[in-house]
N, C-alpha and C. Protein backbone atom coordinates (compact mmCIF):
# COMPACT_ATOMS: atom_id res chain seq x y z
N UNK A 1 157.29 66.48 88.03
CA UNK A 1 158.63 66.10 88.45
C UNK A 1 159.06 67.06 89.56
N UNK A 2 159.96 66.29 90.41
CA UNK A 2 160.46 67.38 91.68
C UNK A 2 161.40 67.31 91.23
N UNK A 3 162.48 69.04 91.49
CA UNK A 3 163.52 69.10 91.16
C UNK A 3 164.60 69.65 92.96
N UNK A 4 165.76 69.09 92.98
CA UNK A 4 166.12 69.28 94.42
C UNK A 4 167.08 69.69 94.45
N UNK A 5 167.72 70.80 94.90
CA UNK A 5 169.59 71.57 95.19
C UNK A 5 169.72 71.14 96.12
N UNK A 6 170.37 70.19 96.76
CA UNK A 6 170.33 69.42 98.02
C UNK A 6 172.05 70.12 98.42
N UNK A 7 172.24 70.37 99.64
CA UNK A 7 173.48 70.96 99.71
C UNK A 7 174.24 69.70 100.47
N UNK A 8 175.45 69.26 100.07
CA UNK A 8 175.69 67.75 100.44
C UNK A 8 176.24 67.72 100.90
N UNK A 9 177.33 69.44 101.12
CA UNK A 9 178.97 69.71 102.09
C UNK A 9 179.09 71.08 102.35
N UNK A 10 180.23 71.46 102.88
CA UNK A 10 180.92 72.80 102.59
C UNK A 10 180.98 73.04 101.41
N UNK A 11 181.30 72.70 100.37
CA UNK A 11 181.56 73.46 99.25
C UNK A 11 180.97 72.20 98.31
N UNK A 12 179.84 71.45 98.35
CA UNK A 12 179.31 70.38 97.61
C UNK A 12 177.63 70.58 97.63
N UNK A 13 176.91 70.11 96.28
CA UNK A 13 175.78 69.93 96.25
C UNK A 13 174.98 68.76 95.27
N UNK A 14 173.82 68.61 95.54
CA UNK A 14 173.39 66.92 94.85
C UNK A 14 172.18 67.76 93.92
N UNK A 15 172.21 67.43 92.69
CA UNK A 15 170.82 68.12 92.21
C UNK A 15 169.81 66.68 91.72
N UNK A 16 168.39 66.39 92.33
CA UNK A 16 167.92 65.32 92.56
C UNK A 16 166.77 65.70 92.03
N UNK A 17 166.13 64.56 91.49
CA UNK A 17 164.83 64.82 90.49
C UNK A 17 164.45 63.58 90.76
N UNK A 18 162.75 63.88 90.70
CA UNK A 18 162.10 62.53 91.13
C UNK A 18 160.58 61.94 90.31
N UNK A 19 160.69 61.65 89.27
CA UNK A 19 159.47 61.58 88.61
C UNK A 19 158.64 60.58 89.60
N UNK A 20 157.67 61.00 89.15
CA UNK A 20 156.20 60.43 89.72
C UNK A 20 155.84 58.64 89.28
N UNK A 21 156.24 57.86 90.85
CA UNK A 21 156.60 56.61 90.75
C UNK A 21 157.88 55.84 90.13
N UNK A 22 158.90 56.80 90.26
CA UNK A 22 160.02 56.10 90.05
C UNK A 22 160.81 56.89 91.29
N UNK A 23 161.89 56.26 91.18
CA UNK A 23 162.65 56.04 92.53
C UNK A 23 163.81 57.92 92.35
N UNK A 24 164.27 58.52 92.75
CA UNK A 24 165.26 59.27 92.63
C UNK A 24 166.37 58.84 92.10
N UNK A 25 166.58 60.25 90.95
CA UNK A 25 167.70 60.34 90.30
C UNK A 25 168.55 61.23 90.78
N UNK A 26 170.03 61.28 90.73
CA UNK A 26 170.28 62.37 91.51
C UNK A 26 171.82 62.78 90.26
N UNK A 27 172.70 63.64 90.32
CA UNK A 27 173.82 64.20 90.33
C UNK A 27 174.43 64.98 90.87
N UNK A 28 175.59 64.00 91.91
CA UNK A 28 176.38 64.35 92.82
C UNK A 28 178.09 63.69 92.64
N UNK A 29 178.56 65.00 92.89
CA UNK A 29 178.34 66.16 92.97
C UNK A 29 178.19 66.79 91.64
N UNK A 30 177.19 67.75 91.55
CA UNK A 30 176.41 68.87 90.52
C UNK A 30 177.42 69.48 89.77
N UNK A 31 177.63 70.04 88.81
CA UNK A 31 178.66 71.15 88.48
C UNK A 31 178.53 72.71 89.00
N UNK A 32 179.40 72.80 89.02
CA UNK A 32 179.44 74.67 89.37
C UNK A 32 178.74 74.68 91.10
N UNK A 33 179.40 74.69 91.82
CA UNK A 33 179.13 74.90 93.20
C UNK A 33 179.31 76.54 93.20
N UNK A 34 178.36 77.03 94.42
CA UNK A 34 178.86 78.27 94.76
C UNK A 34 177.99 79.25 95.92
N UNK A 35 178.70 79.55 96.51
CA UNK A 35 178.00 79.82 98.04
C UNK A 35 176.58 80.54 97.72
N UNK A 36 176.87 81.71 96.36
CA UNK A 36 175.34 82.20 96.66
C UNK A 36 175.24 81.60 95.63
N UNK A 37 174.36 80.72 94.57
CA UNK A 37 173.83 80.61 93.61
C UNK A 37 174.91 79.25 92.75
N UNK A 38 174.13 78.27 92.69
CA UNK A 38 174.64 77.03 92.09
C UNK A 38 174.40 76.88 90.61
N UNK A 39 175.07 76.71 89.49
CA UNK A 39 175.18 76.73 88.11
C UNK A 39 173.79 76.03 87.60
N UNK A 40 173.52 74.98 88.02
CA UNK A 40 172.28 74.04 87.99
C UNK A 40 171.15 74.74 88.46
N UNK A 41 170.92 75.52 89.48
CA UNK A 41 169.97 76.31 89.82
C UNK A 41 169.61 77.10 88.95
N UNK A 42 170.86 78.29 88.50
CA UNK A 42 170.79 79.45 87.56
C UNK A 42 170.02 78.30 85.82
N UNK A 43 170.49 77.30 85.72
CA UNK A 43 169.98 76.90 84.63
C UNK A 43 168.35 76.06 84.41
N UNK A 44 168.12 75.68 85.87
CA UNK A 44 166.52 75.19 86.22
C UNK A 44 165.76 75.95 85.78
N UNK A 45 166.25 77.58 86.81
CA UNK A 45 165.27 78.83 86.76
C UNK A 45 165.38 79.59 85.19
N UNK A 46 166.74 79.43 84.49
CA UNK A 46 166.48 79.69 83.06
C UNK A 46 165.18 79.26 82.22
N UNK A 47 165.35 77.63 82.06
CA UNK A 47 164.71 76.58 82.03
C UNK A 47 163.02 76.77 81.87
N UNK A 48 162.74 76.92 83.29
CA UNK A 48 161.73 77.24 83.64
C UNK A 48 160.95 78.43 83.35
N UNK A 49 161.77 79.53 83.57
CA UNK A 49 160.90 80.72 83.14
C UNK A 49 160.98 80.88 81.39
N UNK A 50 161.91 80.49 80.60
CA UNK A 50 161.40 80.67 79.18
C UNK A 50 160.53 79.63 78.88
N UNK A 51 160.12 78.45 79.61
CA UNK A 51 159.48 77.33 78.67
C UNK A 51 160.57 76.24 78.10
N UNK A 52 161.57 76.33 78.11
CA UNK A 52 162.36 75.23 77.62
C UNK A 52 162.22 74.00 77.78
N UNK A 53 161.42 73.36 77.25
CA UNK A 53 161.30 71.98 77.33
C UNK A 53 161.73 71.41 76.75
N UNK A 54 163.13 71.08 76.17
CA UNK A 54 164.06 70.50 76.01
C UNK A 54 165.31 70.60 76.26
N UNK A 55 165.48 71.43 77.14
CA UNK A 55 166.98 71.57 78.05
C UNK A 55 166.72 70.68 79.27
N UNK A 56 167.98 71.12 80.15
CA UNK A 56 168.20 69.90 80.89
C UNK A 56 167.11 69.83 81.46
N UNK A 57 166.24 70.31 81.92
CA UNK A 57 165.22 69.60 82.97
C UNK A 57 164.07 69.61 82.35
N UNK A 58 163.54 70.09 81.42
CA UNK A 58 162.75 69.27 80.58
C UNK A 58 162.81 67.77 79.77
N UNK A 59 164.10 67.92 79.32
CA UNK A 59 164.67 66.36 79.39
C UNK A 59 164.82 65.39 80.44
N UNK A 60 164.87 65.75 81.21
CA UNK A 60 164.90 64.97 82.62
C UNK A 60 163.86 64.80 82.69
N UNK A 61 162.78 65.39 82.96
CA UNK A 61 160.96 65.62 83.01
C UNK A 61 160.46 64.18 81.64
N UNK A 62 160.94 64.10 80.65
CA UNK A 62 160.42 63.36 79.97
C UNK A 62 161.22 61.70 80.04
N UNK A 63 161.80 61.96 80.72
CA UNK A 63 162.67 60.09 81.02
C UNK A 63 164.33 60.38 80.62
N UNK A 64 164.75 61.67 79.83
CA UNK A 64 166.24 61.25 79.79
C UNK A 64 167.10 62.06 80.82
N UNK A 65 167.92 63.13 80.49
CA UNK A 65 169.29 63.56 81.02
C UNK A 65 170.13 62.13 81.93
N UNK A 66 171.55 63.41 82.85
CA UNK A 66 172.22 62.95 83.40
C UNK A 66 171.97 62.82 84.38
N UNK A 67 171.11 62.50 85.16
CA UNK A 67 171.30 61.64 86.46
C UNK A 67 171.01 60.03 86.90
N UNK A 68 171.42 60.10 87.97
CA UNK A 68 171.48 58.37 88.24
C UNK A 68 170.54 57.62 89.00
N UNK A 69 169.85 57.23 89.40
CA UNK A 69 169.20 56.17 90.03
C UNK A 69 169.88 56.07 91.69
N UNK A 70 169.11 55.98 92.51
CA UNK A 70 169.54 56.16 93.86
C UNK A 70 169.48 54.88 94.50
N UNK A 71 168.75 54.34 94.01
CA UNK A 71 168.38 52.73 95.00
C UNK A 71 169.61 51.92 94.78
N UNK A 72 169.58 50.99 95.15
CA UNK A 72 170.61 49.83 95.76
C UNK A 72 169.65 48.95 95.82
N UNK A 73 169.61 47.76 94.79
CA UNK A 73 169.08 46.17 95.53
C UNK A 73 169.59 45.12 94.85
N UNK A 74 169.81 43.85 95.52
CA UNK A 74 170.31 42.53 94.73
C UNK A 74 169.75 42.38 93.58
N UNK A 75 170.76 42.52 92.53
CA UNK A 75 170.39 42.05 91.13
C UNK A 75 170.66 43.92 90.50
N UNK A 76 171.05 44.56 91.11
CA UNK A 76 170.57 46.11 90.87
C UNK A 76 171.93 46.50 89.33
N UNK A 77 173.05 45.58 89.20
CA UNK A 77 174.03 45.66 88.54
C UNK A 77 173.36 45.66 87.01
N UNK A 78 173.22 44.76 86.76
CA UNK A 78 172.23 44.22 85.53
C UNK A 78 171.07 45.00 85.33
N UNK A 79 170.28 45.49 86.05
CA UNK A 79 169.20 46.40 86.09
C UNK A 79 169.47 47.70 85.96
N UNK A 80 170.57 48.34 86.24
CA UNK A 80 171.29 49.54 86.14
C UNK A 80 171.70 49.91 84.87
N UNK A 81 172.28 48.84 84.28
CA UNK A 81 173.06 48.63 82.99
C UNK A 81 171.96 48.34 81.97
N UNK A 82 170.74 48.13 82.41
CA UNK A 82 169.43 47.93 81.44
C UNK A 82 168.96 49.34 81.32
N UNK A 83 169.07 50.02 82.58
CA UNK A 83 168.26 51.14 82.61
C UNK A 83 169.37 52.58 81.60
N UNK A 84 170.49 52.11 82.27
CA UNK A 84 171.87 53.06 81.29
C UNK A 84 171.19 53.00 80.00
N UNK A 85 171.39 52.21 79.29
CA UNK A 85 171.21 52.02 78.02
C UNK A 85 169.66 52.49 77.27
N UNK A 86 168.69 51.97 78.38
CA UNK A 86 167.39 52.92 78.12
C UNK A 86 167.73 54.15 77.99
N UNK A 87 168.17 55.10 78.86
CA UNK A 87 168.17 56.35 78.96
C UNK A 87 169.15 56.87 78.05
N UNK A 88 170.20 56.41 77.58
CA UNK A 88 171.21 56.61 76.58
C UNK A 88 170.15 56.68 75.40
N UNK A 89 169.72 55.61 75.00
CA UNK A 89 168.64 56.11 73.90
C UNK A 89 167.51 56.88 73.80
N UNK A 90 166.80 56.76 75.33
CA UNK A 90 165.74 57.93 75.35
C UNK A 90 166.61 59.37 75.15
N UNK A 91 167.60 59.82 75.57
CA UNK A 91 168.75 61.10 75.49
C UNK A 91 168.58 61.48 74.08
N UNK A 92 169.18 60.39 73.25
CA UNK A 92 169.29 60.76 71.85
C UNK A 92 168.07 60.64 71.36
N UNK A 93 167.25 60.59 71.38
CA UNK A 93 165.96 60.51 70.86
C UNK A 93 165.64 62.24 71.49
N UNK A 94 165.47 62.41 72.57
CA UNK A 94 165.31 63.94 73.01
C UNK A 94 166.15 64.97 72.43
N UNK A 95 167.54 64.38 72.10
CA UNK A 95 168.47 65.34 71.72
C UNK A 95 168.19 65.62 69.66
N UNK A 96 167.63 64.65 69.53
CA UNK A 96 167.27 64.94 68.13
C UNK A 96 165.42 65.63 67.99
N UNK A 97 165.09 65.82 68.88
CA UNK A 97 163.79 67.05 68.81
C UNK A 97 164.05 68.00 69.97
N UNK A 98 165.56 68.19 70.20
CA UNK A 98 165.60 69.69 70.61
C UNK A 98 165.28 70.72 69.87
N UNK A 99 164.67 71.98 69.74
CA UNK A 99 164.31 73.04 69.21
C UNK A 99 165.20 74.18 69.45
N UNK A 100 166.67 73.86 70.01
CA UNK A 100 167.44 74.96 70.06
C UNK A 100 167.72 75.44 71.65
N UNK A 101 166.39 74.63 72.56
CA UNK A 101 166.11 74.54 74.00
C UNK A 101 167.82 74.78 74.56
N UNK A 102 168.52 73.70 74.61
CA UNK A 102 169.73 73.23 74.93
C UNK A 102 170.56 74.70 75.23
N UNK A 103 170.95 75.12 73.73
CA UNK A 103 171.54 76.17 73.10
C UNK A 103 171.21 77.31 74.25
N UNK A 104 169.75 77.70 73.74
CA UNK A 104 169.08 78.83 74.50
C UNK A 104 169.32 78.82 76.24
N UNK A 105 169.14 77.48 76.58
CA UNK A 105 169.18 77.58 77.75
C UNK A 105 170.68 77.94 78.27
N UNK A 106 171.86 76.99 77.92
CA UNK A 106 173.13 77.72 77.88
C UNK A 106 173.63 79.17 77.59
N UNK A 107 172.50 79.49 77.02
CA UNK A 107 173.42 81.16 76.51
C UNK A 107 172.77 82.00 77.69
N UNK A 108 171.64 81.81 78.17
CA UNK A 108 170.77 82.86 78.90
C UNK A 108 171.06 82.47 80.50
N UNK A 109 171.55 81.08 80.88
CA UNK A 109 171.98 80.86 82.13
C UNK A 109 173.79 81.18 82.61
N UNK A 110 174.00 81.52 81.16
CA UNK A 110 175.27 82.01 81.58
C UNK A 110 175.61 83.87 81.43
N UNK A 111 174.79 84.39 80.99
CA UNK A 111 174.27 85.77 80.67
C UNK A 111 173.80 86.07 82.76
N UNK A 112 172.72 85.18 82.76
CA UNK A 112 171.70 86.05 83.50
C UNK A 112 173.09 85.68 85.32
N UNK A 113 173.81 84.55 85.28
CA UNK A 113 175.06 84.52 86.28
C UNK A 113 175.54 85.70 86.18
N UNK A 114 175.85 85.78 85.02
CA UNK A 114 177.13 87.30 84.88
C UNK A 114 176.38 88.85 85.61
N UNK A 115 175.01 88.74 85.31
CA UNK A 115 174.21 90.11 84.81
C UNK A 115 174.33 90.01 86.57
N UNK A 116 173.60 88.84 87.06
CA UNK A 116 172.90 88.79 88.56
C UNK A 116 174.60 88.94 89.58
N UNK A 117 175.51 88.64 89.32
CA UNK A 117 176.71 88.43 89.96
C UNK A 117 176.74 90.16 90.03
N UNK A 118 177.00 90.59 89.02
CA UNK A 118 177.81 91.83 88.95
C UNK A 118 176.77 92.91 90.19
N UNK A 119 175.44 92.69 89.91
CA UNK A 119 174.51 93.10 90.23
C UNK A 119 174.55 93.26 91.75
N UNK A 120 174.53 91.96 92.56
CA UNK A 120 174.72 91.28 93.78
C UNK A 120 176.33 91.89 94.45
N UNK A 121 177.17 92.14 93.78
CA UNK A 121 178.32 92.58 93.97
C UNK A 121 179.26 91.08 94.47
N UNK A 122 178.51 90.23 93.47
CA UNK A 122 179.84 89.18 93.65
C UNK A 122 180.94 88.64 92.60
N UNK A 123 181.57 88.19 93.28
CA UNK A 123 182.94 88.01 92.02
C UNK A 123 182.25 87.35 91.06
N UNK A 124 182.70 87.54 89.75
CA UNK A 124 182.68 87.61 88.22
C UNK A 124 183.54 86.87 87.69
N UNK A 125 183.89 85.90 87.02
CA UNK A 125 184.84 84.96 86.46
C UNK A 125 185.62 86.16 85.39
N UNK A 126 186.96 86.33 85.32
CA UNK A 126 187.68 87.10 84.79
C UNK A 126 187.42 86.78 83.16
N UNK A 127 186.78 85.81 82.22
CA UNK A 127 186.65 86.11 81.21
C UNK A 127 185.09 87.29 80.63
N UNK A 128 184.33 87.23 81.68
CA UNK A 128 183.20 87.86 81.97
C UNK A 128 183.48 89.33 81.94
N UNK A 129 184.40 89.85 81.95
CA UNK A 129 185.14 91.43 82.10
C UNK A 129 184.76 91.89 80.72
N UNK A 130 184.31 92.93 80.62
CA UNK A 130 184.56 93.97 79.53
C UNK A 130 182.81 92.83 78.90
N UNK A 131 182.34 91.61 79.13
CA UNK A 131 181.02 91.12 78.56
C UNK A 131 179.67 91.92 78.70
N UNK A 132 179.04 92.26 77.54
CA UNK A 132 177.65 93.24 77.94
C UNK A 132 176.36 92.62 77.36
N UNK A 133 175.63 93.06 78.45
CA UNK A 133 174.21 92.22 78.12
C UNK A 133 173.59 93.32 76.66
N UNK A 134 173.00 92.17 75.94
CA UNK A 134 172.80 92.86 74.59
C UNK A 134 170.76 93.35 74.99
N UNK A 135 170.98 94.57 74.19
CA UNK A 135 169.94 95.77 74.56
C UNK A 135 168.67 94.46 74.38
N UNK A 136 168.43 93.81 73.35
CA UNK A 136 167.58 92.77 72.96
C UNK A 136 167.18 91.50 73.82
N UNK A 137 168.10 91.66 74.86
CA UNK A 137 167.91 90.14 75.95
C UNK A 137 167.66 90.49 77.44
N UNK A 138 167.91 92.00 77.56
CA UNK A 138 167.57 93.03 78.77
C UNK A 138 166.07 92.23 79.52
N UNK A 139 165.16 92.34 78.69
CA UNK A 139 163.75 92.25 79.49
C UNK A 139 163.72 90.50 80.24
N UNK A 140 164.19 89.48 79.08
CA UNK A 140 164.20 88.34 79.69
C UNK A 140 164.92 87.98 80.65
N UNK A 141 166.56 88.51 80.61
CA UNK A 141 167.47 88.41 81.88
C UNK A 141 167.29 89.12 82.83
N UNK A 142 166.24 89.86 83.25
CA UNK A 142 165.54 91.06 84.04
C UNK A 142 164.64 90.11 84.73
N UNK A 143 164.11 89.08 83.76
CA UNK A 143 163.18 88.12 84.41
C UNK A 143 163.62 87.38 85.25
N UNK A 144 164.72 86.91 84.97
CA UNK A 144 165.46 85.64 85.29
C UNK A 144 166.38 85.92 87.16
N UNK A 145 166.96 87.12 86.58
CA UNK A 145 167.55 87.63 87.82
C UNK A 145 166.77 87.77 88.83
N UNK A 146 165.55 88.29 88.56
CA UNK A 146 164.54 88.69 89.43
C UNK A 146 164.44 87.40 90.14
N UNK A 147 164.20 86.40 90.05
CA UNK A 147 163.91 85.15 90.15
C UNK A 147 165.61 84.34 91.34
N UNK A 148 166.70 84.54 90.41
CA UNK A 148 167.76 84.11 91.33
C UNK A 148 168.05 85.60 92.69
N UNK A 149 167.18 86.70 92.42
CA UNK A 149 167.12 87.72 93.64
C UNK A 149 166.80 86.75 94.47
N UNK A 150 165.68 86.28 94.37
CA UNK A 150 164.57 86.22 95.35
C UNK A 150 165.10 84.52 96.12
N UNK A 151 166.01 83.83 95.19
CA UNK A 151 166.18 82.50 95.37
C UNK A 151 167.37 82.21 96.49
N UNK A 152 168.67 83.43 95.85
CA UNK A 152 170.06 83.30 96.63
C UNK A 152 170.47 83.33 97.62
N UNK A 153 168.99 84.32 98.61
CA UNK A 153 169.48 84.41 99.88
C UNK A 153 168.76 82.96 101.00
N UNK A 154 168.01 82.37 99.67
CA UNK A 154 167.21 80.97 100.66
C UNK A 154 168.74 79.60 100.34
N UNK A 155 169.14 79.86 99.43
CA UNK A 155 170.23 78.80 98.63
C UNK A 155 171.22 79.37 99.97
N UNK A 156 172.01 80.46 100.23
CA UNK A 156 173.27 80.73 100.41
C UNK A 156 173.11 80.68 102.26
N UNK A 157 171.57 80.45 102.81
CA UNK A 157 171.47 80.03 103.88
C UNK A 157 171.38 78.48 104.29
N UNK A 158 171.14 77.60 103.35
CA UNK A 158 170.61 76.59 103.51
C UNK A 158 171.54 75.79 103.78
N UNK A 159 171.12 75.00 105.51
CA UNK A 159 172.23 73.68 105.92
C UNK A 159 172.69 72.67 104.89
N UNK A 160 173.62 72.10 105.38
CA UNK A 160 174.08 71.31 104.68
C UNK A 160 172.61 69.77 105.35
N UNK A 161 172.81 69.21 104.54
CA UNK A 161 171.65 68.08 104.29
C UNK A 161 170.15 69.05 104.12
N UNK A 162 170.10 69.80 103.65
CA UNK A 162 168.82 70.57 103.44
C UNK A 162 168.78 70.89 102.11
N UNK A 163 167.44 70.98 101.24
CA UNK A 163 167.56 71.27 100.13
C UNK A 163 165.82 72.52 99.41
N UNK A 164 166.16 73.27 98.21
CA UNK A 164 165.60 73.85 97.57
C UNK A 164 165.23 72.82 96.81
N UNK A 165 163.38 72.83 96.18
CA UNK A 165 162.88 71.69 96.07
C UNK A 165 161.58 72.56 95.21
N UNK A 166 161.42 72.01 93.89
CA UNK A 166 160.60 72.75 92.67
C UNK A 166 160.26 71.74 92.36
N UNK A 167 158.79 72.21 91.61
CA UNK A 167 157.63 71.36 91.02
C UNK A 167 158.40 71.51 89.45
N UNK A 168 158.51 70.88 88.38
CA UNK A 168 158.91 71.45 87.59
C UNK A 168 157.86 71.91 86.66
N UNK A 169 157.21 72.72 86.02
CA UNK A 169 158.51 73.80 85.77
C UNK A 169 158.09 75.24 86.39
N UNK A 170 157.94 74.97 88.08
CA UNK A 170 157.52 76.25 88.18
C UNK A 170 159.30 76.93 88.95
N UNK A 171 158.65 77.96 89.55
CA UNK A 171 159.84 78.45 90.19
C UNK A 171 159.78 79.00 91.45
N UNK A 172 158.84 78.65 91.93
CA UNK A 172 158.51 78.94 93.40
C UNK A 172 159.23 77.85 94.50
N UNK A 173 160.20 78.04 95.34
CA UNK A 173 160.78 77.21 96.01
C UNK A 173 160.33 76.96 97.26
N UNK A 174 160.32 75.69 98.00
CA UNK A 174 160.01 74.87 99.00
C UNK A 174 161.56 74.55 99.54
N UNK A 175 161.59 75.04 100.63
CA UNK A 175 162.95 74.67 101.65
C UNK A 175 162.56 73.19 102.40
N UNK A 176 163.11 71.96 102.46
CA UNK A 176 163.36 70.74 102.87
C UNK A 176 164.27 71.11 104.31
N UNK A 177 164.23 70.65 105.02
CA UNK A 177 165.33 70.61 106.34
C UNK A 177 165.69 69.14 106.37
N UNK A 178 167.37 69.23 106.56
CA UNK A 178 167.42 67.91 106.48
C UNK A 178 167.37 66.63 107.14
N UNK A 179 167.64 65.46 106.76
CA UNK A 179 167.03 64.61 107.41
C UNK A 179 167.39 64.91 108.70
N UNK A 180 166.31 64.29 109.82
CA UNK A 180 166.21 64.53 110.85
C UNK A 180 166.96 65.91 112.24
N UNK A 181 166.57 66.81 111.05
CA UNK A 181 167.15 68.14 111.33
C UNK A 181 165.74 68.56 111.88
């Protein structure tokens, strides 16, 4: 599966996934925008470096999550609404052999923001004040940061219609230029 941070505006981005022979899925706009480092990113590279294959993009990787279908064709209403309902049940079917993936991935993508922000010397969401990384999660969020180091300054340059673009589940990034850029 390809995974894509497509930057869509000034302050907007599309996160796009494309399994092998099906058409692009995308969600736009993404949650959590942010000049250096996008919420969806910080949670890919979570994702990815523990193995989570059942958080969001391992779920995505196997036929469910939230994104949408990109094409447009006559008859596409009815076919959309076939495919909704597929994926609504493939979801819950994934969401009932999560292993805690979900959970884990939420706690460590919102840890390794805080750890890498403070780090980077960028603003910190004011409930994040006085929050400390616990002595026991040091080595993995050490991993992780390392990883949005190396990622933020390719993200916080990148044109608008251009995108960061992963095999899943690795974490080595490919810069896209955009269309006919």
């Amino acid at each position: 599966m390809e995974v894509a941070f497509e930057r869509t505006g000034q302050r907007r981005y599309a996160t796009v996934i494309t399994l092998p022979g099906r058409h692009p899925r995308r969600m736009e706009p993404a949650p959590g925008y942010d000049e250096n480092i996008p919420h969806d990113l910080v949670h890919y590279l979570t994702e990815a470096e523990l193995g989570l294959s059942s958080g969001v993009f391992g779920r995505a990787a196997a036929g469910g999550g939230g994104f949408t279908e990109t094409t447009e064709t006559p008859g596409d209403r009815r076919r959309r609404a076939r495919a909704q309902r597929r994926l609504k049940k493939r979801e819950a079917s994934l969401s009932k052999a999560d292993r805690g993936d979900m959970a884990t991935s939420e706690y460590y993508a919102g840890i390794c923001d805080i750890v890498w922000r403070r780090r980077a010397g960028a603003a910190t969401p004011h409930w994040a004040d006085g929050r400390t990384l616990p002595p026991e999660d040091a080595p993995t969020v050490d991993r992780i940061v390392n990883r949005l180091d190396e990622l933020a300054p390719l993200w916080h340059d990148l044109p608008i219609g251009a995108a960061l673009t992963f095999t899943w589940p690795h974490t080595t990034a490919t810069v896209k230029a955009p269309a006919g850029g």
